[in-house]
Protein backbone atom coordinates (compact mmCIF):
# COMPACT_ATOMS: atom_id res chain seq x y z
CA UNK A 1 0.00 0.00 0.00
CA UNK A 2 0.90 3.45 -0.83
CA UNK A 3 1.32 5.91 2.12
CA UNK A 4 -1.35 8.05 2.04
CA UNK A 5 -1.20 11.60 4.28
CA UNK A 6 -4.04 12.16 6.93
CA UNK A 7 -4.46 15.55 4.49
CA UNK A 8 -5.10 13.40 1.31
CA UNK A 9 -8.64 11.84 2.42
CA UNK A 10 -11.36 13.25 0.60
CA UNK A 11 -13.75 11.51 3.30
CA UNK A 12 -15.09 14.23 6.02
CA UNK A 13 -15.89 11.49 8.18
CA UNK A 14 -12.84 9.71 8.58
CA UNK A 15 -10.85 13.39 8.92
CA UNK A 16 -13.38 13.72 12.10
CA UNK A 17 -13.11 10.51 13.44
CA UNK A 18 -9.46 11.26 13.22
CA UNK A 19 -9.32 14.56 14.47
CA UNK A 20 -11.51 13.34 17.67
CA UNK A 21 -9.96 9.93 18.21
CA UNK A 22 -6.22 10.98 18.49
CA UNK A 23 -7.39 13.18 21.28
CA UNK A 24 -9.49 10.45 23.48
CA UNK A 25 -6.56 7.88 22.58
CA UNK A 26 -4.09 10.39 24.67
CA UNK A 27 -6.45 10.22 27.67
CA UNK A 28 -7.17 6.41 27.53
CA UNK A 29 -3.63 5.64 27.30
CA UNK A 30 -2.91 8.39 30.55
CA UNK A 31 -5.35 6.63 32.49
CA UNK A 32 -3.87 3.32 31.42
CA UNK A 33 -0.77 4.20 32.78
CA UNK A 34 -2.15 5.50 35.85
CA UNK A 35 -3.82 2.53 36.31
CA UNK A 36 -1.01 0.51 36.83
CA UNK A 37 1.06 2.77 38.70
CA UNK A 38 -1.55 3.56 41.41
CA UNK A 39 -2.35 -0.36 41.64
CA UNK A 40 1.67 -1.36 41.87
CA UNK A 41 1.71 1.55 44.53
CA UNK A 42 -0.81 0.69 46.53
CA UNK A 43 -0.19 -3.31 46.73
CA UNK A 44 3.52 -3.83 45.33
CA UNK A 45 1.87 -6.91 43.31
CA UNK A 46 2.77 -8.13 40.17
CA UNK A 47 0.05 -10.44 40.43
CA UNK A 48 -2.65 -7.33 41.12
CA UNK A 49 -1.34 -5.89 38.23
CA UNK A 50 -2.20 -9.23 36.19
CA UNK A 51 -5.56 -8.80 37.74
CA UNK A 52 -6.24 -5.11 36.19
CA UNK A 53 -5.58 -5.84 32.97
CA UNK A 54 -7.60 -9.27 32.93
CA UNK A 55 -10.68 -7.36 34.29
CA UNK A 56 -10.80 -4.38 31.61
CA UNK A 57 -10.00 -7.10 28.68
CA UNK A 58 -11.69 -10.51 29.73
CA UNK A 59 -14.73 -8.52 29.32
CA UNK A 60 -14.04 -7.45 26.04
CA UNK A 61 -13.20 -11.00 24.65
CA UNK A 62 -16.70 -12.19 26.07
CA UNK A 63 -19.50 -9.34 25.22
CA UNK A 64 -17.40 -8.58 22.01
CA UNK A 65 -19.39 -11.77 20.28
CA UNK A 66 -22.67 -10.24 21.08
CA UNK A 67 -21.08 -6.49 20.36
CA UNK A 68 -20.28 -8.07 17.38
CA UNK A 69 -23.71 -9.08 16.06
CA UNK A 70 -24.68 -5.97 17.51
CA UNK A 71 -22.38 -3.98 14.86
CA UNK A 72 -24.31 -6.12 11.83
CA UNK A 73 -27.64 -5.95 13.12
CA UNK A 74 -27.96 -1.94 14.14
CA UNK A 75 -26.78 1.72 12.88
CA UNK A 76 -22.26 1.18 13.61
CA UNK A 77 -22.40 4.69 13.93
CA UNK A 78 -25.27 5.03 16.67
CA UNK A 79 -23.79 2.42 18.71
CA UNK A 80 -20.49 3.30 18.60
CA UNK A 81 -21.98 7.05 19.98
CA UNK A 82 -23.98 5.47 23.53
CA UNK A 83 -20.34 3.61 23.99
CA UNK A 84 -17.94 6.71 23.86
CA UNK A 85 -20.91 8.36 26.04
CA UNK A 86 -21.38 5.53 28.54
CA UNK A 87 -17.16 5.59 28.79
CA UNK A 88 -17.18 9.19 29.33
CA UNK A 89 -19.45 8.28 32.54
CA UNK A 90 -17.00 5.45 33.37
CA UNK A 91 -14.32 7.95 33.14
CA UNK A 92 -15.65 10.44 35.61
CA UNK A 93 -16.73 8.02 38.21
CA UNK A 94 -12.77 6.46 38.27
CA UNK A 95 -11.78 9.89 38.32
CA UNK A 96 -14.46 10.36 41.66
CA UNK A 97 -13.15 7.24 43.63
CA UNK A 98 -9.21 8.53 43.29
CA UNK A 99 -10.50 11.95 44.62
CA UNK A 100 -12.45 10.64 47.58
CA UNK A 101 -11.12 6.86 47.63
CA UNK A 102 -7.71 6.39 47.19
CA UNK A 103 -6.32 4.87 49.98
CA UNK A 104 -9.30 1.71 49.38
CA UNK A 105 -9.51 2.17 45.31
CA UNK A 106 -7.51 -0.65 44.51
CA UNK A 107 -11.05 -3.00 43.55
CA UNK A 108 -13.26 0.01 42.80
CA UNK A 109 -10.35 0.61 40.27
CA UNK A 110 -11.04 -2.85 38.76
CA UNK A 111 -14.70 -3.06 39.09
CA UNK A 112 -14.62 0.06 36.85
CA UNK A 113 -12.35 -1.50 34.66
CA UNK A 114 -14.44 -4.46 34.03
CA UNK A 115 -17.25 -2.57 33.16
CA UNK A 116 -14.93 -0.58 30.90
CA UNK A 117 -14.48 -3.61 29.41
CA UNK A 118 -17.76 -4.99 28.97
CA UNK A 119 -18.29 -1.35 26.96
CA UNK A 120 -15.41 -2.02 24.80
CA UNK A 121 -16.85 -5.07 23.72
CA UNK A 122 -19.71 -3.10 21.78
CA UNK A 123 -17.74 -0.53 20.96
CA UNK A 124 -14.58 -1.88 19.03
CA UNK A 125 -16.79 -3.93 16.72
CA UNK A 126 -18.80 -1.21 15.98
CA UNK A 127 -15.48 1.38 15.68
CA UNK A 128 -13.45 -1.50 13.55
CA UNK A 129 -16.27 -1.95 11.04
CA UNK A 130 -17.44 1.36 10.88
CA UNK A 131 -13.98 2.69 9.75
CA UNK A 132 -14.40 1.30 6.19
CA UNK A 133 -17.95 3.09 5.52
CA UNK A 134 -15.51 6.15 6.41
CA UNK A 135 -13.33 5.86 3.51
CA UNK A 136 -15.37 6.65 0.47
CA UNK A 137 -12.54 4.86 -2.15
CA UNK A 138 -12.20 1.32 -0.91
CA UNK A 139 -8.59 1.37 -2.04
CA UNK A 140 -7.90 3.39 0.48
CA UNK A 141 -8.55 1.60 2.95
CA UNK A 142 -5.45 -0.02 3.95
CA UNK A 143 -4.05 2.94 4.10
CA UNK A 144 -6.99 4.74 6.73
CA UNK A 145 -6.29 1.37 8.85
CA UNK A 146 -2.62 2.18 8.67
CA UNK A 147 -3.09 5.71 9.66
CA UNK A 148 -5.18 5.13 12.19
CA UNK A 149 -2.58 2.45 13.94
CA UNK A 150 -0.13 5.56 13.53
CA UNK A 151 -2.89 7.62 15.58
CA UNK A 152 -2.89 4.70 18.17
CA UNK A 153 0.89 4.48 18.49
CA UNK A 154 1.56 8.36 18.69
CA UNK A 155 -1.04 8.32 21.51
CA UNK A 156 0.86 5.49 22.89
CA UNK A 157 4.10 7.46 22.81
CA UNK A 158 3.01 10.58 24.33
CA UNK A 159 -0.17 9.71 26.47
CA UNK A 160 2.46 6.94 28.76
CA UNK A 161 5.01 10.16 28.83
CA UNK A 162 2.43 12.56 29.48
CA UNK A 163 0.68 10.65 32.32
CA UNK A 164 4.62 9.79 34.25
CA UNK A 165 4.34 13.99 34.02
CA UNK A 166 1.36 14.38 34.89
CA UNK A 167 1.32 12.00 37.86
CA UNK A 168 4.27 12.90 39.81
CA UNK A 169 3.55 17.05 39.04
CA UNK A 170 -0.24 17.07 39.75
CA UNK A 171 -1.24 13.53 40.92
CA UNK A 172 -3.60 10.47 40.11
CA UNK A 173 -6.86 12.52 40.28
CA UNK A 174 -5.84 14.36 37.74
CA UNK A 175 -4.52 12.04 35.08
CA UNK A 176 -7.56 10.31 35.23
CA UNK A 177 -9.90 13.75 35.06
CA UNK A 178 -8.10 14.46 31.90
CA UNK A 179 -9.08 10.90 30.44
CA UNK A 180 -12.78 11.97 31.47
CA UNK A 181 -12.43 15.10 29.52
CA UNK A 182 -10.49 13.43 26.46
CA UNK A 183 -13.88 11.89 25.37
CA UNK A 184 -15.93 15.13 24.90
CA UNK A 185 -14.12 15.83 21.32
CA UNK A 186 -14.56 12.34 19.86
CA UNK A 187 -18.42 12.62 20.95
CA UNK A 188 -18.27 15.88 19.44
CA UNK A 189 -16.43 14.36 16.00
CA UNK A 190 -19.25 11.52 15.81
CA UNK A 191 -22.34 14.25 15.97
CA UNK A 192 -20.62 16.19 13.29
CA UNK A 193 -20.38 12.90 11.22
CA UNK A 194 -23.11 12.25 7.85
CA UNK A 195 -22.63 8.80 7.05
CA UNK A 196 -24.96 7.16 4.19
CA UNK A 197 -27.47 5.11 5.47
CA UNK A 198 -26.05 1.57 6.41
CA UNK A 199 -28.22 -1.12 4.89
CA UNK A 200 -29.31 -3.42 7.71
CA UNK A 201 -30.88 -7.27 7.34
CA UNK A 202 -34.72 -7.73 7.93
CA UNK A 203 -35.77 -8.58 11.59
CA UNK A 204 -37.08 -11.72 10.75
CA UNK A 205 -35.01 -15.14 10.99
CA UNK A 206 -32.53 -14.01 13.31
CA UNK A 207 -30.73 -16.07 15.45
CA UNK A 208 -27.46 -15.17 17.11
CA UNK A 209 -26.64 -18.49 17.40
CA UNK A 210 -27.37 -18.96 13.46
CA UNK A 211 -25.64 -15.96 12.65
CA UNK A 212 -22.20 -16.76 14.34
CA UNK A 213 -22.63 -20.30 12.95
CA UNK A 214 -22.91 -18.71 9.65
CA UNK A 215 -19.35 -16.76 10.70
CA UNK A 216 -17.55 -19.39 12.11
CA UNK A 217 -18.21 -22.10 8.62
CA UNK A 218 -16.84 -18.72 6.80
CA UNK A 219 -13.63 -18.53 9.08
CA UNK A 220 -13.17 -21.99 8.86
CA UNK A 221 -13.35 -22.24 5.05
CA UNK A 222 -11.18 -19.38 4.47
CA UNK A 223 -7.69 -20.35 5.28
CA UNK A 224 -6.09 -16.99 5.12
CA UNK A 225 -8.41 -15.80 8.00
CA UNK A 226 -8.11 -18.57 10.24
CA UNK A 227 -4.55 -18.65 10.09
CA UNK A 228 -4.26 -15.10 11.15
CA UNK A 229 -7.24 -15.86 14.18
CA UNK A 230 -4.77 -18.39 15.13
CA UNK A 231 -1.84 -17.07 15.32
CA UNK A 232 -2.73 -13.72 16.80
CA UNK A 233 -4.54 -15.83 19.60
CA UNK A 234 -1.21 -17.33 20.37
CA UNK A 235 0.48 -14.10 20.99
CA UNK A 236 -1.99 -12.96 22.57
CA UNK A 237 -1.80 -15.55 24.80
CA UNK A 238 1.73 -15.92 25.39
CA UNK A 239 3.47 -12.71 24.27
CA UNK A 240 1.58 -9.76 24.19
CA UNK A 241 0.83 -9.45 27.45
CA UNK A 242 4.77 -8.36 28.44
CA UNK A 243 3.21 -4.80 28.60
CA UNK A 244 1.66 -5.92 31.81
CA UNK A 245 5.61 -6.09 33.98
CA UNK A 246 6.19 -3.01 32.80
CA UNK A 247 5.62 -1.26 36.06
CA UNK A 248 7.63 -4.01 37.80
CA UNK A 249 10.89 -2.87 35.02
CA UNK A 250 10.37 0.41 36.00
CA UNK A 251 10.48 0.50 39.83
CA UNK A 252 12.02 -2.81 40.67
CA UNK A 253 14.62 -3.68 37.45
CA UNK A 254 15.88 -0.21 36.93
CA UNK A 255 14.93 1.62 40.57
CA UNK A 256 12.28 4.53 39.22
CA UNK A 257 9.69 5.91 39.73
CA UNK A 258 6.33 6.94 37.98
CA UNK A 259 8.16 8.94 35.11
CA UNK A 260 10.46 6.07 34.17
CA UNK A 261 7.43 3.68 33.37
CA UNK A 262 6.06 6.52 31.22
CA UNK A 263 9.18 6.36 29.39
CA UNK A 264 9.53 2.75 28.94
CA UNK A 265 5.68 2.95 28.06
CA UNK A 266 5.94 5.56 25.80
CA UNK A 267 9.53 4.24 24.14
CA UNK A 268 7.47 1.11 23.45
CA UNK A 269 4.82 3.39 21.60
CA UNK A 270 7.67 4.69 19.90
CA UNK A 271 8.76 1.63 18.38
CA UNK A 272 4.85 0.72 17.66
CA UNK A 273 4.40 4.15 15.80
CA UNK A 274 7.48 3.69 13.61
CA UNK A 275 6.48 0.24 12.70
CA UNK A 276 2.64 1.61 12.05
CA UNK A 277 4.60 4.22 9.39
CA UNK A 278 6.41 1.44 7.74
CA UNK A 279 3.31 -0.51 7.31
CA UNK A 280 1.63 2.43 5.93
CA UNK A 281 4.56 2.99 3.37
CA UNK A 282 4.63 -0.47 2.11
CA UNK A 283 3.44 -0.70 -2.10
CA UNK A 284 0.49 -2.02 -3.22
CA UNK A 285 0.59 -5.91 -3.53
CA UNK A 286 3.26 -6.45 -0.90
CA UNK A 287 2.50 -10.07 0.70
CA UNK A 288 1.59 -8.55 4.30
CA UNK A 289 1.36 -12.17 5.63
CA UNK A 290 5.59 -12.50 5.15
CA UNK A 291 5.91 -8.82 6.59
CA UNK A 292 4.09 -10.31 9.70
CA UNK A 293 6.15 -13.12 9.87
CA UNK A 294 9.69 -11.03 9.58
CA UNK A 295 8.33 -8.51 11.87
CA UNK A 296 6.96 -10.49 14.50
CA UNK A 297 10.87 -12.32 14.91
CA UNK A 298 12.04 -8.73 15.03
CA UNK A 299 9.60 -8.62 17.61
CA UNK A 300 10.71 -11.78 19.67
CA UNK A 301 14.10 -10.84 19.10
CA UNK A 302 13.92 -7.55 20.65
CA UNK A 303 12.14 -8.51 24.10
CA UNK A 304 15.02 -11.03 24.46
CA UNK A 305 17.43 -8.55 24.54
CA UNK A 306 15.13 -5.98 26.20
CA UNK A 307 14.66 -8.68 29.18
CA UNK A 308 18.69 -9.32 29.17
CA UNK A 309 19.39 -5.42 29.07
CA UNK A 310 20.29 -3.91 33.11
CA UNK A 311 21.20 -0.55 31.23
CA UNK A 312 18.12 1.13 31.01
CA UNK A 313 18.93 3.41 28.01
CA UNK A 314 19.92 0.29 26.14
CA UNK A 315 17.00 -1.38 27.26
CA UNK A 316 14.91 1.11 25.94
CA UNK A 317 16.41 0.97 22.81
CA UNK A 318 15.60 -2.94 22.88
CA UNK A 319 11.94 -2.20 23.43
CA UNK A 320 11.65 0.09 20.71
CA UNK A 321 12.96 -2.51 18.43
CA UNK A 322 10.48 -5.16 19.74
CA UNK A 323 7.23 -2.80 19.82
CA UNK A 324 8.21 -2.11 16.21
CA UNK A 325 8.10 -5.57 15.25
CA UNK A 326 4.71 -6.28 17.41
CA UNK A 327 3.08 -3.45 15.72
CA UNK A 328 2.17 -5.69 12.46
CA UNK A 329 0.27 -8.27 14.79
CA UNK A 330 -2.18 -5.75 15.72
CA UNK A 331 -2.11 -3.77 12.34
CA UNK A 332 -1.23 -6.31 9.75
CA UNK A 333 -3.98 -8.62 11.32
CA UNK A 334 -6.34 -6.24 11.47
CA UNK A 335 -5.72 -5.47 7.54
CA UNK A 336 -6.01 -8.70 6.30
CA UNK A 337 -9.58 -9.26 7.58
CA UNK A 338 -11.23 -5.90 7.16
CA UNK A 339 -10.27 -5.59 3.56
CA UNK A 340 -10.84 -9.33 2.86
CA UNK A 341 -13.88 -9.96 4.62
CA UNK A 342 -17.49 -8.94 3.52
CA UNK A 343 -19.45 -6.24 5.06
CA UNK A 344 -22.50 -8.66 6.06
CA UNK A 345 -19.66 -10.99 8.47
CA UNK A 346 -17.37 -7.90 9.02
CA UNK A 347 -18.88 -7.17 12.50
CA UNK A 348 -19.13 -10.80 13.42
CA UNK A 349 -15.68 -11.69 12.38
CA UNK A 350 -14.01 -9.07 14.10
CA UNK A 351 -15.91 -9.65 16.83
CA UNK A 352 -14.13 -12.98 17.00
CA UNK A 353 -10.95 -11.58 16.27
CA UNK A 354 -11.06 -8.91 18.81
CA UNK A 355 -11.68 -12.27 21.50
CA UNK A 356 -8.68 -14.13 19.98
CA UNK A 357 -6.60 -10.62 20.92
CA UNK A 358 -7.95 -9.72 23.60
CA UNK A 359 -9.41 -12.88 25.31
CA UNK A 360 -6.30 -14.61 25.85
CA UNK A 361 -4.25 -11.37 26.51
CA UNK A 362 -5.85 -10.76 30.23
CA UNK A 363 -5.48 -15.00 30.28
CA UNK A 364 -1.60 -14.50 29.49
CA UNK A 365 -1.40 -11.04 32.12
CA UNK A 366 -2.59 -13.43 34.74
CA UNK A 367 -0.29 -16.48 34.27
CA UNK A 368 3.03 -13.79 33.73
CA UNK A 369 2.37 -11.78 37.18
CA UNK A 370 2.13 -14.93 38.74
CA UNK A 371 4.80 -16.68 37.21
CA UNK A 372 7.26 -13.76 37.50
CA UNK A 373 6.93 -13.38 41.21
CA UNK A 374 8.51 -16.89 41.23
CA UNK A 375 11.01 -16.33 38.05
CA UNK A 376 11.37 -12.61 38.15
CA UNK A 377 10.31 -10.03 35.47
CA UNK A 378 13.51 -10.31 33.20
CA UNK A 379 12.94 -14.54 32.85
CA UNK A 380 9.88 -14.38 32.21
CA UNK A 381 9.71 -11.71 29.20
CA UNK A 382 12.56 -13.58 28.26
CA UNK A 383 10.67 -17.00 28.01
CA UNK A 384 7.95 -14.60 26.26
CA UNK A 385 10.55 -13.25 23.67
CA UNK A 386 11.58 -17.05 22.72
CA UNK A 387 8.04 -18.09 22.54
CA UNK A 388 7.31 -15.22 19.76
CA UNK A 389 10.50 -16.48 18.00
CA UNK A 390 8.82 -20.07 17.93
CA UNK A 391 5.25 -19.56 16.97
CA UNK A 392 6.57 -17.18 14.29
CA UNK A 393 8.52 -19.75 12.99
CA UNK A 394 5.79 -22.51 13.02
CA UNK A 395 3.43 -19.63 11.29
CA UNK A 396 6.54 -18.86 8.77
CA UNK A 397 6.77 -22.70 7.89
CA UNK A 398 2.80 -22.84 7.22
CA UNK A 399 2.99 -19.90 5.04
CA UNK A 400 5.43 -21.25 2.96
CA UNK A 401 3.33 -23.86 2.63
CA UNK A 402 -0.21 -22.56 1.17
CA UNK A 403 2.97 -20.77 -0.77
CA UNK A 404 3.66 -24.14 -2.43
CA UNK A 405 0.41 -25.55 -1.98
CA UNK A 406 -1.07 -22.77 -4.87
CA UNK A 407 2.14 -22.49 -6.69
CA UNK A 408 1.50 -25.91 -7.62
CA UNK A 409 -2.24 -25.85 -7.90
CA UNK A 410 -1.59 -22.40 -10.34
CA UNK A 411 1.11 -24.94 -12.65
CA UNK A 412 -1.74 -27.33 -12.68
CA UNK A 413 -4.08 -24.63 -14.02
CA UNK A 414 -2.07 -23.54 -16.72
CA UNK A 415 -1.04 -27.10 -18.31
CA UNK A 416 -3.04 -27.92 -21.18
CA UNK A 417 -5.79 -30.54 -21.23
CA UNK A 418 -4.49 -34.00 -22.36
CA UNK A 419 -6.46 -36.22 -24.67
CA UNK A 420 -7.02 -39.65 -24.03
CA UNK A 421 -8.50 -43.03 -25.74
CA UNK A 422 -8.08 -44.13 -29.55
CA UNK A 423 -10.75 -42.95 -32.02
């Protein structure tokens, strides 16, 4: 795909959508940060911190099946509206219980994460399906999806930052009232928005379980999809989830304090934001599937040495490298579906995806705060790190393949018919 600038897109709505999302992304990734800094403060648990990510994505994994059927069946754009609203309440009442509750907030803090989660659920569907009735040329596409990862990085690089500012200069109650007030301009960006009218199935016949039925015989009988289900579910499972220790690097590994995780947070965004721009600069017809598969080694390569690193400047530099491998599992992934499947399983489909990411991530944030307080931080991202190498190679091998598998189905094609019998 050609790199296409954020100034280029004809579409009014996606320029909105843009416009308002990079600013909410800066206070959801703040708050993120916060998160795990006040819960690491306040119980010195790696395990607790395990627990706060599994309760705002666990969630998401399970309502995202019904959010998904939700994003086929009604208006994208009207749901996706009541969830920034409804997270806009969620954000002021965590912003309440750090004013008034700190010293107990550690569980109101993931109560209110969970039902953050449960409201992601509806509202990535919606969001991830609604971005291609943004962009009015369909060839564009890949490159809105790549710009849009970009968005998410650069809020990833300077929200984390931002928020280690923030926190030790004005305090918790604050980081998270600026989250609160990061969702006014994306509500504002979705009012402004005139989408065409999105064509939605008659009433009659429905059956959710029918309809996912109908999704999963698709998945299974496209190869290219499944594949990509599969291995982002084992990342997800056993890699991804290395974000979660990064508190534990920060104060325990390299003796800091709030402002050093927002570094190593926002270093890692970094590296995610300069791999989202290399995506985005890739030509039209580039195989994306070997791209994930050289990336994601780059990836397992760099939190090796990022979990062998005691010099925190070269460890940073280590987790740059990784994040911009990882970016193509969220990005590339994402591409291949939304431009291959159709818009009647789109919502479905993702929905499904969006449980293979982020299902098994809280699963994996679990298992890695436990197992580090036995192991340490460094072994275990190291472990994770070799793991990535592994399952990239296994998903390397079965590309190459369906490589062979069609190059010799395509030589079949093209030999000419051969007459048999006598006359």
């Amino acid at each position: 795909m050609n790199f296409t600038t954020f100034n280029s897109f004809k579409s009014r709505n996606f320029r909105l959508f843009f416009m308002g999302q990079s600013v909410s992304l800066l206070g959801t990734w703040m708050q993120k940060t916060a998160v795990s800094w006040v819960i690491y403060s306040l119980t010195q648990s790696k395990f607790m911190l395990g627990v706060a990510v599994f309760a705002t994505l666990f969630p998401t994994a399970l309502v995202s099946l019904y959010g998904g059927v939700v994003a086929d069946r009604y208006n994208r754009h009207t749901v996706l509206l009541i969830t920034q609203v409804v997270s806009l309440i969620q954000a002021i009442l965590l912003t309440v219980s750090i004013v008034f509750f700190k010293d107990n907030a550690v569980w109101t803090i993931i109560i209110l994460s969970a039902f953050l989660g449960v409201i992601n659920g509806f509202d990535v569907p919606a969001r991830q399906s609604l971005v291609r009735e943004m962009v009015d040329n369909k060839d564009d596409l890949p490159n809105a999806l790549a710009l849009n990862s970009s968005m998410v990085n650069l809020s990833k690089l300077i929200g984390p930052a931002l928020a280690g500012f923030v926190l030790e200069s004005f305090g918790d109650e604050v980081c998270f009232g600026l989250n609160a007030v990061s969702f006014i301009p994306v509500i504002i960006s979705l009012l402004l928005m005139r989408l065409p009218k999105q064509e939605l199935k008659p009433s009659a016949d429905r059956n959710i379980k029918s309809e996912f039925k109908a999704a999963f015989s698709y998945i299974l009988n496209t190869p290219e999809i499944h594949s990509i289900l599969i291995f982002t579910g084992l990342m997800s499972l056993f890699v991804l989830s290395y974000t979660t220790l990064t508190p534990a690097f920060a104060k325990d590994v390299f003796n800091g304090s709030a402002s050093t995780l927002g570094v190593i947070d926002g270093v890692i965004g970094f590296g995610a934001f300069i791999g989202a721009i290399f995506l985005a600069s890739l030509k039209t017809g580039t195989d994306l599937s070997k791209v994930l598969a050289i990336n994601s080694l780059i990836f397992g390569v760099g939190l090796v040495l990022f979990a062998e690193s005691n010099i925190y400047y070269i460890a940073l530099i280590f987790a740059a490298i990784g994040a911009f491998g990882m970016m193509s599992i969220r990005t590339i992934t994402n591409t291949i579906i939304q431009v291959n499947v159709p818009n009647h399983f789109r919502g479905r489909v993702i929905s499904i995806y969006i449980m293979s990411l982020t299902g098994l991530l809280p699963i994996g944030s679990l298992a890695i705060g436990s197992i580090s307080h036995y192991i340490g931080v460094q072994s275990t991202v190291l472990i994770q790190g070799i793991l990535a190498i592994i399952i990239t190679l296994f998903y390397g091998k079965y590309l190459k393949k369906v490589k062979l598998k069609k190059k010799a189905l395509a030589i079949l094609e093209q030999q000419p018919e051969q007459g048999y019998g006598v006359k």
